[in-house]
N, C-alpha and C. Protein backbone atom coordinates (compact mmCIF):
# COMPACT_ATOMS: atom_id res chain seq x y z
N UNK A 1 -80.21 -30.10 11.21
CA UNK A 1 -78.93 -30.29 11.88
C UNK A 1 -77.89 -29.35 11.28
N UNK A 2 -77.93 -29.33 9.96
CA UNK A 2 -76.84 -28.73 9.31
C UNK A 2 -77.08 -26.95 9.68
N UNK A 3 -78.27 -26.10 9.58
CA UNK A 3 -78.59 -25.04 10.17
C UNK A 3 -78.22 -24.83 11.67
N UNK A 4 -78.12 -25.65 12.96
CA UNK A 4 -77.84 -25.44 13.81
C UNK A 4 -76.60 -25.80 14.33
N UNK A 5 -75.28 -26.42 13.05
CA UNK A 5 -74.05 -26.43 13.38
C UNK A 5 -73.32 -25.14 12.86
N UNK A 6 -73.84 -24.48 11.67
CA UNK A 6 -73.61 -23.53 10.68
C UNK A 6 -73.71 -22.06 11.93
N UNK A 7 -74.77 -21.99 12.41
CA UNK A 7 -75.18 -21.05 13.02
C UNK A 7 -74.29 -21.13 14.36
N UNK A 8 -73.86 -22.31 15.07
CA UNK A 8 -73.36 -22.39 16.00
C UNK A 8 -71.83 -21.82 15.90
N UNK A 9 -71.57 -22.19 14.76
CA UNK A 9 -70.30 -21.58 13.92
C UNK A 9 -69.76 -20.25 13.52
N UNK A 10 -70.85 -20.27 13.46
CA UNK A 10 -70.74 -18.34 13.24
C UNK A 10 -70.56 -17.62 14.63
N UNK A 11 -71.57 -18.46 15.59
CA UNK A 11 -71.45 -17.65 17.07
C UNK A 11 -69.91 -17.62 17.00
N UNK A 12 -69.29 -19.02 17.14
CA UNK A 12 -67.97 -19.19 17.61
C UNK A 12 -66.91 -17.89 17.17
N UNK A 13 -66.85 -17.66 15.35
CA UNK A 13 -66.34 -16.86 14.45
C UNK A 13 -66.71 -15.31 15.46
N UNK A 14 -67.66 -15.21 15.80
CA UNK A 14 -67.80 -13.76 16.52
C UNK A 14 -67.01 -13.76 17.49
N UNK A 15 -66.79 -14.78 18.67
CA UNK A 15 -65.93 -14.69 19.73
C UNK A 15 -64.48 -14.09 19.15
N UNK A 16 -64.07 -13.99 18.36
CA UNK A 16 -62.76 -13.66 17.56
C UNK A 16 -62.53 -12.11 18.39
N UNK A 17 -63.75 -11.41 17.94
CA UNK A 17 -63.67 -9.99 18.41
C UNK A 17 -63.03 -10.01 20.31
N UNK A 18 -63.45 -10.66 20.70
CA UNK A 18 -63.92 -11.23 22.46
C UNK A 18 -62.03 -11.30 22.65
N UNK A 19 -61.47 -12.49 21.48
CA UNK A 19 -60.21 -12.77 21.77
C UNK A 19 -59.18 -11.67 21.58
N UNK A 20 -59.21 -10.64 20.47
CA UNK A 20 -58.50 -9.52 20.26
C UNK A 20 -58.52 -8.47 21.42
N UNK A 21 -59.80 -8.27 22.45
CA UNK A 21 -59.52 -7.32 23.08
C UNK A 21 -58.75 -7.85 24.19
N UNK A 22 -58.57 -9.29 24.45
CA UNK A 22 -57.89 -9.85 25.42
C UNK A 22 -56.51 -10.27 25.37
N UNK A 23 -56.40 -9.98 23.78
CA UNK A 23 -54.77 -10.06 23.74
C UNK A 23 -54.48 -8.77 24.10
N UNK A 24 -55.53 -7.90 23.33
CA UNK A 24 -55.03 -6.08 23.52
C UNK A 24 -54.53 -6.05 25.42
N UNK A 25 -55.47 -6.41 25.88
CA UNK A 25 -55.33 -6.22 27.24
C UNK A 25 -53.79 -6.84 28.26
N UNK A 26 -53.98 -8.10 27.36
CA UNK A 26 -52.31 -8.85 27.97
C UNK A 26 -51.59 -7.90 27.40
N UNK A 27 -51.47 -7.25 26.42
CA UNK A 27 -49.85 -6.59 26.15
C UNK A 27 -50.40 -5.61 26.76
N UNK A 28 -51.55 -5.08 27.44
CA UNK A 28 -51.27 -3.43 28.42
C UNK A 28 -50.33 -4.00 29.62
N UNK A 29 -50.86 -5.28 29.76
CA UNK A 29 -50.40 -5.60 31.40
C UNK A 29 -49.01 -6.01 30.84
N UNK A 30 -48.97 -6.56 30.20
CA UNK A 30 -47.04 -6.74 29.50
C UNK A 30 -46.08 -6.00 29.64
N UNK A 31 -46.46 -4.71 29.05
CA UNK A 31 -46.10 -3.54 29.34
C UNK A 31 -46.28 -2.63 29.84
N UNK A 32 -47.15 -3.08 31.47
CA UNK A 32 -47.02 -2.02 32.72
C UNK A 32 -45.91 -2.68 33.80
N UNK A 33 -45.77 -1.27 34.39
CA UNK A 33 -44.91 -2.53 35.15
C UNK A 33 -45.19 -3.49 36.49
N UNK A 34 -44.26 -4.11 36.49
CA UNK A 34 -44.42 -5.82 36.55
C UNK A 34 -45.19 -5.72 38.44
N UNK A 35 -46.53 -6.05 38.52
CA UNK A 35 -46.65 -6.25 40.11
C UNK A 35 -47.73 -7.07 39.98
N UNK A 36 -48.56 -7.32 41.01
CA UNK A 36 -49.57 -8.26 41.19
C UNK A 36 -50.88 -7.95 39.89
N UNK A 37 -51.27 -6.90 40.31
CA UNK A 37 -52.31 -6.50 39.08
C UNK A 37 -51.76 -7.05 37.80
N UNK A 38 -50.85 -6.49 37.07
CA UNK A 38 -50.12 -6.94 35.90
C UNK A 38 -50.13 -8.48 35.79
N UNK A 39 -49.83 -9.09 36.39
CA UNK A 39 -49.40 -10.24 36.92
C UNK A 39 -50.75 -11.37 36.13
N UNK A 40 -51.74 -10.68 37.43
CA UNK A 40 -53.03 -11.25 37.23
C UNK A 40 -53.46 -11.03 35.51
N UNK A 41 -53.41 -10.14 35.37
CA UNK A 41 -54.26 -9.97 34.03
C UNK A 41 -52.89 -10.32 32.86
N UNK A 42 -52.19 -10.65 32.95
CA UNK A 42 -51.42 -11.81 31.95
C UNK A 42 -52.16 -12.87 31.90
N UNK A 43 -52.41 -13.17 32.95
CA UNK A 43 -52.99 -15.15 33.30
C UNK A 43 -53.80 -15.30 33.23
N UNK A 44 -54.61 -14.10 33.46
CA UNK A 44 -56.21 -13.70 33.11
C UNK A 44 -56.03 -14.26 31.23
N UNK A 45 -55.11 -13.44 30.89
CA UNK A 45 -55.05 -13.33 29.16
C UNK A 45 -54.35 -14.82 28.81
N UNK A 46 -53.84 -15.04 29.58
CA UNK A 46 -53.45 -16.62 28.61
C UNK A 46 -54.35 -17.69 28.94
N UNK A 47 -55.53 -17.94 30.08
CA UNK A 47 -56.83 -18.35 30.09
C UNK A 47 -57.90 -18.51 29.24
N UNK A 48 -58.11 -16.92 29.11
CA UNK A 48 -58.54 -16.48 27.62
C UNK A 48 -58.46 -16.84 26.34
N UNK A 49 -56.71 -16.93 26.66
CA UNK A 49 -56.07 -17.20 25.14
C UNK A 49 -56.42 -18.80 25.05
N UNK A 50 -56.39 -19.54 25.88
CA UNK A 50 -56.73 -21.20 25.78
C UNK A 50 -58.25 -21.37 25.32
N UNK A 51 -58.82 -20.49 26.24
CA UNK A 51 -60.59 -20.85 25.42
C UNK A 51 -61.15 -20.36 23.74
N UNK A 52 -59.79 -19.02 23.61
CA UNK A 52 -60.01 -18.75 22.38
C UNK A 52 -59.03 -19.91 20.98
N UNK A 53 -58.31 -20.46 21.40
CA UNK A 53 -58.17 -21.63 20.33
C UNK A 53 -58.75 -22.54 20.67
N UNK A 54 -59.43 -23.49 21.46
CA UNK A 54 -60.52 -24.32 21.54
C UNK A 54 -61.81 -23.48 20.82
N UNK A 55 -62.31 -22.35 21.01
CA UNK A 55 -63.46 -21.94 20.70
C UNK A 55 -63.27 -21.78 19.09
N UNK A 56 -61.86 -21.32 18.60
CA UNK A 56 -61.61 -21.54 17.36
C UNK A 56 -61.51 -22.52 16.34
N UNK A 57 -60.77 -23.94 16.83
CA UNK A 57 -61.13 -25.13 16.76
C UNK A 57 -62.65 -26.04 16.76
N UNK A 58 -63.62 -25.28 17.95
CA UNK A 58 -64.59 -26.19 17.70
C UNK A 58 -65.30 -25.49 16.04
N UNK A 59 -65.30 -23.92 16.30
CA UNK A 59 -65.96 -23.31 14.65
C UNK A 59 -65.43 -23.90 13.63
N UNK A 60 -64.48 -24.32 13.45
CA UNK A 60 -64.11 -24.44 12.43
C UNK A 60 -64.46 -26.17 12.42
N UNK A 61 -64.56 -26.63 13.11
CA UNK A 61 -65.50 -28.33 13.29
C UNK A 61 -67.06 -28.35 13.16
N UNK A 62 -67.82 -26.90 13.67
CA UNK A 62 -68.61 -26.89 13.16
C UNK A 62 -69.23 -26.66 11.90
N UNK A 63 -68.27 -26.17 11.67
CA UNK A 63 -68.05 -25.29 10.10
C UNK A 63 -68.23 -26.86 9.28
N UNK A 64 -67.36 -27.81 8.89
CA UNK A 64 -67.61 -28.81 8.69
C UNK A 64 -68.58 -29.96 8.72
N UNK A 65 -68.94 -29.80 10.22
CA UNK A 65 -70.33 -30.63 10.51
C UNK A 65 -71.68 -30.00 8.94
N UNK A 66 -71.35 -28.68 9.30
CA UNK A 66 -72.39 -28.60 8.79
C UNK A 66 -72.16 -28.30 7.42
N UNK A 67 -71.43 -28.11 6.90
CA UNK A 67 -70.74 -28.86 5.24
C UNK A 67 -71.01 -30.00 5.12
N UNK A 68 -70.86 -31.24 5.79
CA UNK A 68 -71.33 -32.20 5.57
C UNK A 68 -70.04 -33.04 5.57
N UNK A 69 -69.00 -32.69 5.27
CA UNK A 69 -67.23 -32.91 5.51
C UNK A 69 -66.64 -34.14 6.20
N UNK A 70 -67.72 -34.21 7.29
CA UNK A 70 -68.25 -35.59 8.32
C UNK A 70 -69.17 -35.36 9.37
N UNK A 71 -69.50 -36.71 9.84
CA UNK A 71 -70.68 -36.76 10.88
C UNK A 71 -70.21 -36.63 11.84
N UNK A 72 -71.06 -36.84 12.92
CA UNK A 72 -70.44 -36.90 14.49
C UNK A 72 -69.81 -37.61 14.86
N UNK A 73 -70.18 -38.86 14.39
CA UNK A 73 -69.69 -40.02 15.11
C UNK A 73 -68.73 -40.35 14.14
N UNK A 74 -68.07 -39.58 13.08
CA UNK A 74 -66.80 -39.88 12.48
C UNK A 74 -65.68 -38.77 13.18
N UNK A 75 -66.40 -37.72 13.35
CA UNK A 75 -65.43 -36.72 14.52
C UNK A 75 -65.33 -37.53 15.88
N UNK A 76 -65.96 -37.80 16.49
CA UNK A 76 -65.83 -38.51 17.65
C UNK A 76 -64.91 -39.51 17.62
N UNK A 77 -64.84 -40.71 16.50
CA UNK A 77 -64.21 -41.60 16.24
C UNK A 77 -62.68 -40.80 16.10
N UNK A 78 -62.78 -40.05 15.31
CA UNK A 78 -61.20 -39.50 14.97
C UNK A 78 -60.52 -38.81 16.43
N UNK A 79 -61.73 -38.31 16.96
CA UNK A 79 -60.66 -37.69 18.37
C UNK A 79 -60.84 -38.83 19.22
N UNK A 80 -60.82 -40.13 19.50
CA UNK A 80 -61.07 -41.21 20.01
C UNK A 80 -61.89 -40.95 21.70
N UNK A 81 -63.36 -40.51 21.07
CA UNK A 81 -63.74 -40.13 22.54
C UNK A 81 -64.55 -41.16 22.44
N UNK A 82 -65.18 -41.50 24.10
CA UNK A 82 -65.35 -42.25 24.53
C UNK A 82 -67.19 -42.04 24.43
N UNK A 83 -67.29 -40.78 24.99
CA UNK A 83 -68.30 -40.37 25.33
C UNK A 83 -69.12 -40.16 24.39
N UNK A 84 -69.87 -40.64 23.40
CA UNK A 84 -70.52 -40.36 22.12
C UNK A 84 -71.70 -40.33 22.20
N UNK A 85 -72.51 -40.07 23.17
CA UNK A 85 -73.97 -40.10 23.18
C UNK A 85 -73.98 -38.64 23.28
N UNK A 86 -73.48 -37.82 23.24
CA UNK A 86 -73.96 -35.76 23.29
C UNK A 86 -74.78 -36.18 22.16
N UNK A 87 -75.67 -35.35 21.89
CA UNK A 87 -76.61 -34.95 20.79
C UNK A 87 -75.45 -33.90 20.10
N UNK A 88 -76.49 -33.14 19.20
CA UNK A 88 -76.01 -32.12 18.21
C UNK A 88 -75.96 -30.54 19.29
N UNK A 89 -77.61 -30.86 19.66
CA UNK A 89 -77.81 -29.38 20.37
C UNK A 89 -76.77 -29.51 22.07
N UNK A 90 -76.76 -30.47 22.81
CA UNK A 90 -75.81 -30.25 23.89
C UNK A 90 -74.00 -29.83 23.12
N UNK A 91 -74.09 -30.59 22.18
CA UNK A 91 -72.22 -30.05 21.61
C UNK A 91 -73.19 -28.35 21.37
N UNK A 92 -73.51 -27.55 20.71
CA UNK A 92 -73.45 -26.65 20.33
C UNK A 92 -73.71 -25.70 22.20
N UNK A 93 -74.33 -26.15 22.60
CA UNK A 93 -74.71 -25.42 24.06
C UNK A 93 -73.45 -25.52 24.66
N UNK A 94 -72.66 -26.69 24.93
CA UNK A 94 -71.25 -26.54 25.08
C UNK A 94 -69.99 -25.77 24.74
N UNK A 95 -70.27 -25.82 23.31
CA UNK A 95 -69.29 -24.35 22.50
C UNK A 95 -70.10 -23.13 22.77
N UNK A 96 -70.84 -23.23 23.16
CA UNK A 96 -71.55 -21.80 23.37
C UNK A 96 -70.64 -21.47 24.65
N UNK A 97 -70.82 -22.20 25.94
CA UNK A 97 -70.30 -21.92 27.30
C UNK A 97 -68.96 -21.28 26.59
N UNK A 98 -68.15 -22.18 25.85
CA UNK A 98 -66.77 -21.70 25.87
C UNK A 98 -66.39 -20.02 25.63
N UNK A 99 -67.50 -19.58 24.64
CA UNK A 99 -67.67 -17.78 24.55
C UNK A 99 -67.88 -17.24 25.35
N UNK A 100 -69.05 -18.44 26.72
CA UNK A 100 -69.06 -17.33 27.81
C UNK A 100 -67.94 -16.98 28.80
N UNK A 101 -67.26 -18.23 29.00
CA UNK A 101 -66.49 -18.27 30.00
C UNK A 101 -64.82 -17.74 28.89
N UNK A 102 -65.13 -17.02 28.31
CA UNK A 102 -63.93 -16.34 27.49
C UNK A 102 -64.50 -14.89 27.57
N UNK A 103 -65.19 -14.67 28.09
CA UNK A 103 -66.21 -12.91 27.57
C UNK A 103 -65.97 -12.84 29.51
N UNK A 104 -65.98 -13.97 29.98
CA UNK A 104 -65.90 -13.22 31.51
C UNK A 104 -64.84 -13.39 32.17
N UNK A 105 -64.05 -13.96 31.39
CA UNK A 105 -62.17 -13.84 31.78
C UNK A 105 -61.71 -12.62 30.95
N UNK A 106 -61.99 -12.31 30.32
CA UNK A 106 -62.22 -10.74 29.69
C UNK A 106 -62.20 -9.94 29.95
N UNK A 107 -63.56 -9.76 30.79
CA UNK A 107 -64.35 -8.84 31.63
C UNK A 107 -63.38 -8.73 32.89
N UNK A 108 -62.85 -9.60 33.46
CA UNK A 108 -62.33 -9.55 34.49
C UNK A 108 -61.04 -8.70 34.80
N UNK A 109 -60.73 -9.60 33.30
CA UNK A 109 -58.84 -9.12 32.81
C UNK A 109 -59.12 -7.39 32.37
N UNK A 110 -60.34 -7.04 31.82
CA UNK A 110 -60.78 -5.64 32.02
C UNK A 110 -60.61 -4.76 33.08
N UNK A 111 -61.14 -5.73 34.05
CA UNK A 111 -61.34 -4.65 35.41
C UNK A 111 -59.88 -4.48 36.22
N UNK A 112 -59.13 -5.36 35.82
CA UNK A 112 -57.78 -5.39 36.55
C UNK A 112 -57.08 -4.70 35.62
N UNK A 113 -56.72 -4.65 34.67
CA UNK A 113 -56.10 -3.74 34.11
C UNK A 113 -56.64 -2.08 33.95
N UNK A 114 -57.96 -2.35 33.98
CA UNK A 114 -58.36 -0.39 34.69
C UNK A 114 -57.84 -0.55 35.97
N UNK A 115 -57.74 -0.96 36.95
CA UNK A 115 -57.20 -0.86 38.20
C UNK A 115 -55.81 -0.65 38.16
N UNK A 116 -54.91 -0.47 37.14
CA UNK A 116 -53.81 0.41 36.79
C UNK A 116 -53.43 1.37 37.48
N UNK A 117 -54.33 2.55 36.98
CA UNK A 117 -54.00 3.69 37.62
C UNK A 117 -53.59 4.03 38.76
C-alpha cells in the first residue's frame, strides 16, 4: 500500500511541470490583446489552475498516506466523506485522471493561444 501511495505521489509532484506551462500560457493570453481567443485561454488557464491545486493537495495526502501520518479512513473521517468504500488503487486511478484532465486543458489552452497569430 505504502509503495503505491508514494509512487502515486510522485506522479502528482510531476504534474507541477504540466501546471507552469499553463500559467506560462494564461499570462501570453493576459497580455495579448483582449478578444475571444484570449478570452478562452484565460479560462482554459484558471481550469487548469483548479485541477493543479487539487492535484497538488491530493500529492501531498498521498505523500502522507504513505508515510504512514494516517490511514484512509482517518483522512476520510477528517474530510467528513461519506463515501468510504474507494479502495487505495481506485483513489490513486482517480488522482491520476486529475493529471489527465489538466495535460488536456493545457493542450487545448496550447492550441488557442498558437491561434494568436
Amino acid at each position: 500500500m505504502n509503495a503505491e501511495a508514494l509512487i502515486t505521489a510522485r506522479f502528482l509532484r510531476a504534474a507541477e511541470k504540466i501546471d507552469w506551462l499553463s500559467t506560462g500560457l494564461t499570462l501570453v493570453a493576459a497580455l495579448s490583446p483582449m478578444g475571444a481567443p484570449s478570452i478562452a485561454a484565460i479560462l482554459l488557464g484558471l481550469a487548469a489552475k483548479y485541477y493543479a491545486v487539487r492535484i497538488a493537495f491530493d500529492a501531498r495526502v498521498f505523500e502522507d498516506l504513505a508515510g504512514d501520518r494516517y490511514t484512509i479512513a482517518e483522512f476520510d473521517d477528517a474530510m467528513k466523506r461519506e463515501n468510504t468504500e474507494r479502495s487505495l488503487p481506485d483513489r490513486c486511478r482517480g488522482a491520476k485522471r486529475l493529471v489527465i484532465m489538466l495535460a488536456v486543458l493545457t493542450a487545448v489552452q496550447a492550441l488557442v493561444v498558437r491561434s494568436f497569430r
